[in-house]
Protein backbone atom coordinates (compact mmCIF):
# COMPACT_ATOMS: atom_id res chain seq x y z
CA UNK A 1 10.64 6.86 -8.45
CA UNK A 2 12.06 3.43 -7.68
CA UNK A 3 12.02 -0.20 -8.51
CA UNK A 4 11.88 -3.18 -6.52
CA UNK A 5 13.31 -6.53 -7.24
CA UNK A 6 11.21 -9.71 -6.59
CA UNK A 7 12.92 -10.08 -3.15
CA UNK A 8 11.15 -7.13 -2.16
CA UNK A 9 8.06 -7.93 -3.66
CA UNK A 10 8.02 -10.88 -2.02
CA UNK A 11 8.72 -9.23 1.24
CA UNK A 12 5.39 -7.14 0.75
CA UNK A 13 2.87 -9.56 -0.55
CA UNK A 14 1.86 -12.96 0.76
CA UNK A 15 1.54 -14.43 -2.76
CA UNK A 16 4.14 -17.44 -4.09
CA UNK A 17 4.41 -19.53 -7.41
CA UNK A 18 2.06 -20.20 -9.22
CA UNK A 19 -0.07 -17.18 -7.66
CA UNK A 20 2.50 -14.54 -7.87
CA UNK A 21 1.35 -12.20 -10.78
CA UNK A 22 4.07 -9.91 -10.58
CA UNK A 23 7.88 -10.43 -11.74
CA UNK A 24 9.13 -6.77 -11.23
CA UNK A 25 7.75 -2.84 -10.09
CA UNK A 26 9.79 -0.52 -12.51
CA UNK A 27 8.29 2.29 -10.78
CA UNK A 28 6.74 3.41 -7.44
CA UNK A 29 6.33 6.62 -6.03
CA UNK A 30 5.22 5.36 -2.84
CA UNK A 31 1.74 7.54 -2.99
CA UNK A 32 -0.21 7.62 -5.97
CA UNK A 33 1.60 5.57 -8.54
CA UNK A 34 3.12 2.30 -9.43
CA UNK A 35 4.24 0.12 -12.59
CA UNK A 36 4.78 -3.57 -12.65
CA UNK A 37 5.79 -6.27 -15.32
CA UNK A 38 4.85 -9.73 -15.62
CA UNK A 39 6.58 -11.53 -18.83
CA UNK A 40 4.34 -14.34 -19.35
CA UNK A 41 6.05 -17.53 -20.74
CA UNK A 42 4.55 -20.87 -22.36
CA UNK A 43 5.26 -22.03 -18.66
CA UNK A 44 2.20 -20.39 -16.96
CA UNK A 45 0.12 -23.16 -15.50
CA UNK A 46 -3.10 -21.69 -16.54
CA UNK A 47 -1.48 -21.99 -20.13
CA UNK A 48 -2.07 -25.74 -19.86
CA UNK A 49 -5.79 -25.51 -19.71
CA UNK A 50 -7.01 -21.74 -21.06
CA UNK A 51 -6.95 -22.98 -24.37
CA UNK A 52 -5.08 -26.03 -25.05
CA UNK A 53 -3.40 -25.20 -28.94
CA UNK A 54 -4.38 -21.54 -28.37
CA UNK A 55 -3.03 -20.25 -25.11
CA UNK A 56 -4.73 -17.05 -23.60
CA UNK A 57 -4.19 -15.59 -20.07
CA UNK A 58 -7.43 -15.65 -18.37
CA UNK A 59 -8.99 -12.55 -17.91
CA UNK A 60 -9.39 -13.03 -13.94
CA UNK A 61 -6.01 -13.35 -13.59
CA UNK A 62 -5.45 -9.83 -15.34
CA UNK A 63 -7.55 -8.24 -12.51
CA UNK A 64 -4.99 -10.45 -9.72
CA UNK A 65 -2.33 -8.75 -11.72
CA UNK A 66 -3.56 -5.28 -11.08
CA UNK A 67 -4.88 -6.48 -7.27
CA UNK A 68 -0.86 -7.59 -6.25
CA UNK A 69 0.58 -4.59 -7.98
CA UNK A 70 -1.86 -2.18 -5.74
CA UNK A 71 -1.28 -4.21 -2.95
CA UNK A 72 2.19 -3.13 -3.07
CA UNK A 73 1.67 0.45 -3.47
CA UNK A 74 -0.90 0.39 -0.42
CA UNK A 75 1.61 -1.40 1.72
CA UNK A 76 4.04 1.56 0.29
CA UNK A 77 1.68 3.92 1.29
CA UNK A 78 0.60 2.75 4.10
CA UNK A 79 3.78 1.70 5.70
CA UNK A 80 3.05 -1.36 6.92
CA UNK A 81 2.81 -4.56 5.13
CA UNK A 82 -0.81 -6.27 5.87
CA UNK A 83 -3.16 -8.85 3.33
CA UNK A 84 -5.62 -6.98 1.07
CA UNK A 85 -8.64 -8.79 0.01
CA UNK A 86 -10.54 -7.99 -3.20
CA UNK A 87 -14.28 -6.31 -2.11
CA UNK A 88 -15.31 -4.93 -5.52
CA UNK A 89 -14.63 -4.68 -9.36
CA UNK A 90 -15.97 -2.35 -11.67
CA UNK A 91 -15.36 -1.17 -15.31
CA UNK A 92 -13.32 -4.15 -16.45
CA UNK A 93 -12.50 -4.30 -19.95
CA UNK A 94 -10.45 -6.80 -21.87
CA UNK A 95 -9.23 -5.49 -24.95
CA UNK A 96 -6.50 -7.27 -26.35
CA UNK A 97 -5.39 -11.70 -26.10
CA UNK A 98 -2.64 -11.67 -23.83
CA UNK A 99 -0.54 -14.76 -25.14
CA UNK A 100 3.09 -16.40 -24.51
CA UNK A 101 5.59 -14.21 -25.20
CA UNK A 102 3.97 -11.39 -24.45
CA UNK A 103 5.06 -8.88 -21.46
CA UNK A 104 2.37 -6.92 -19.20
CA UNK A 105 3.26 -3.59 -17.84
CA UNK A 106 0.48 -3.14 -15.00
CA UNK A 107 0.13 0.34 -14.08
CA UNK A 108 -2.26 1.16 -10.94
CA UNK A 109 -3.32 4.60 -9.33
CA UNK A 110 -4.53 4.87 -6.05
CA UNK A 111 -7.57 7.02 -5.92
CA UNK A 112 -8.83 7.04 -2.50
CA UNK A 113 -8.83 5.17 0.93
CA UNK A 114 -11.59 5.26 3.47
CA UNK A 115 -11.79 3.06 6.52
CA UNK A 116 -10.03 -0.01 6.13
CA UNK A 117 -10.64 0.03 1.99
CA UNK A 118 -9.02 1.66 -1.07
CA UNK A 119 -9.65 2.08 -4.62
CA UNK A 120 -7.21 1.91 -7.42
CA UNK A 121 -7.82 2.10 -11.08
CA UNK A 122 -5.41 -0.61 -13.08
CA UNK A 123 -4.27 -0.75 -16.49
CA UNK A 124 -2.17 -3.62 -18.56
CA UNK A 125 -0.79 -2.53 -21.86
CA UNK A 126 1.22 -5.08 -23.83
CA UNK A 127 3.37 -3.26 -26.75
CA UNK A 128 1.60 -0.24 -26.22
CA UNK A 129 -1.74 -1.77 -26.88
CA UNK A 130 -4.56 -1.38 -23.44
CA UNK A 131 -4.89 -5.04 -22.86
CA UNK A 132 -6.86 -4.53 -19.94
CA UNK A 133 -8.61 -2.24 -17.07
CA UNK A 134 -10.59 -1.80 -14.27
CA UNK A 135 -11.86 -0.04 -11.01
CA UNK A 136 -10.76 -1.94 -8.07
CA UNK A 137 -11.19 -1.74 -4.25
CA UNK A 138 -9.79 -3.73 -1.70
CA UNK A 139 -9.92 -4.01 2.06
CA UNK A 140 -8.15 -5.23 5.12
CA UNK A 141 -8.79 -8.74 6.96
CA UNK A 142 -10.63 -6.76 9.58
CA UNK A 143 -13.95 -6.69 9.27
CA UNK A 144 -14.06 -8.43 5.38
CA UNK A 145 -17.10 -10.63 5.15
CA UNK A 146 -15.31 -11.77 2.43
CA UNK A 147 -11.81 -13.10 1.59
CA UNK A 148 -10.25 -13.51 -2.19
């Protein structure tokens, strides 16, 4: 299992500040598995305005979390670094107030790929807490009559 710096992350996703939702992978087997942080900081733009006096990372942006991290492990997997577009999620569930200060480790498993989509299941736990999860499945460009 390895880790990738944000050089490399950046080499393998198409996101930049303020979009990027992922600071570091801690672990990746390259097939099935993968574990990302994202230290959030009073800094976060969307701190400004989701809640002024009580800041709370929006729950959408959880999901991009998970989406970025298992776009990395597909372009692992894959071998071949290409833009995945969001096409479903399912079972999302916000459990815990993800605030300043506060550091998300996203875990996602890949569960299965057909065609030009894939399904991964994410998780963000913050001090051992489940802050967050969800089904989610992606696809390619090709063919997407949608983009995200």
């Amino acid at each position: 299992m390895s880790g990738m710096e944000i050089q490399e992350i950046q080499s393998l996703l198409p996101h930049r500040y303020p979009f990027l939702m992922v600071d570091r992978i801690i672990e990746c087997d390259d097939h099935e598995r993968i574990v990302g942080i994202k230290n959030l900081t009073i800094n976060e733009p969307f701190f400004q305005g989701h809640f002024p006096g009580q800041p709370v990372m929006p729950g959408v942006l959880q999901l991009e979390a998970m989406a970025q991290v298992g776009g990395i492990l597909l372009n692992k997997i894959t071998g071949r670094v290409q833009v995945m577009y969001f096409l479903a999620i399912d079972k999302a569930r916000f459990r815990r107030l993800l605030t300043p200060g506060d550091q998300m480790v996203i875990e996602v498993r890949f569960l299965k790929m057909r065609l030009n989509m894939a399904r991964f299941a994410g998780r963000i736990t913050c001090n051992g807490e489940l802050a967050s999860e969800a089904e989610l499945m992606f696809g390619t460009g090709r063919g997407n009559p949608s983009g995200s």
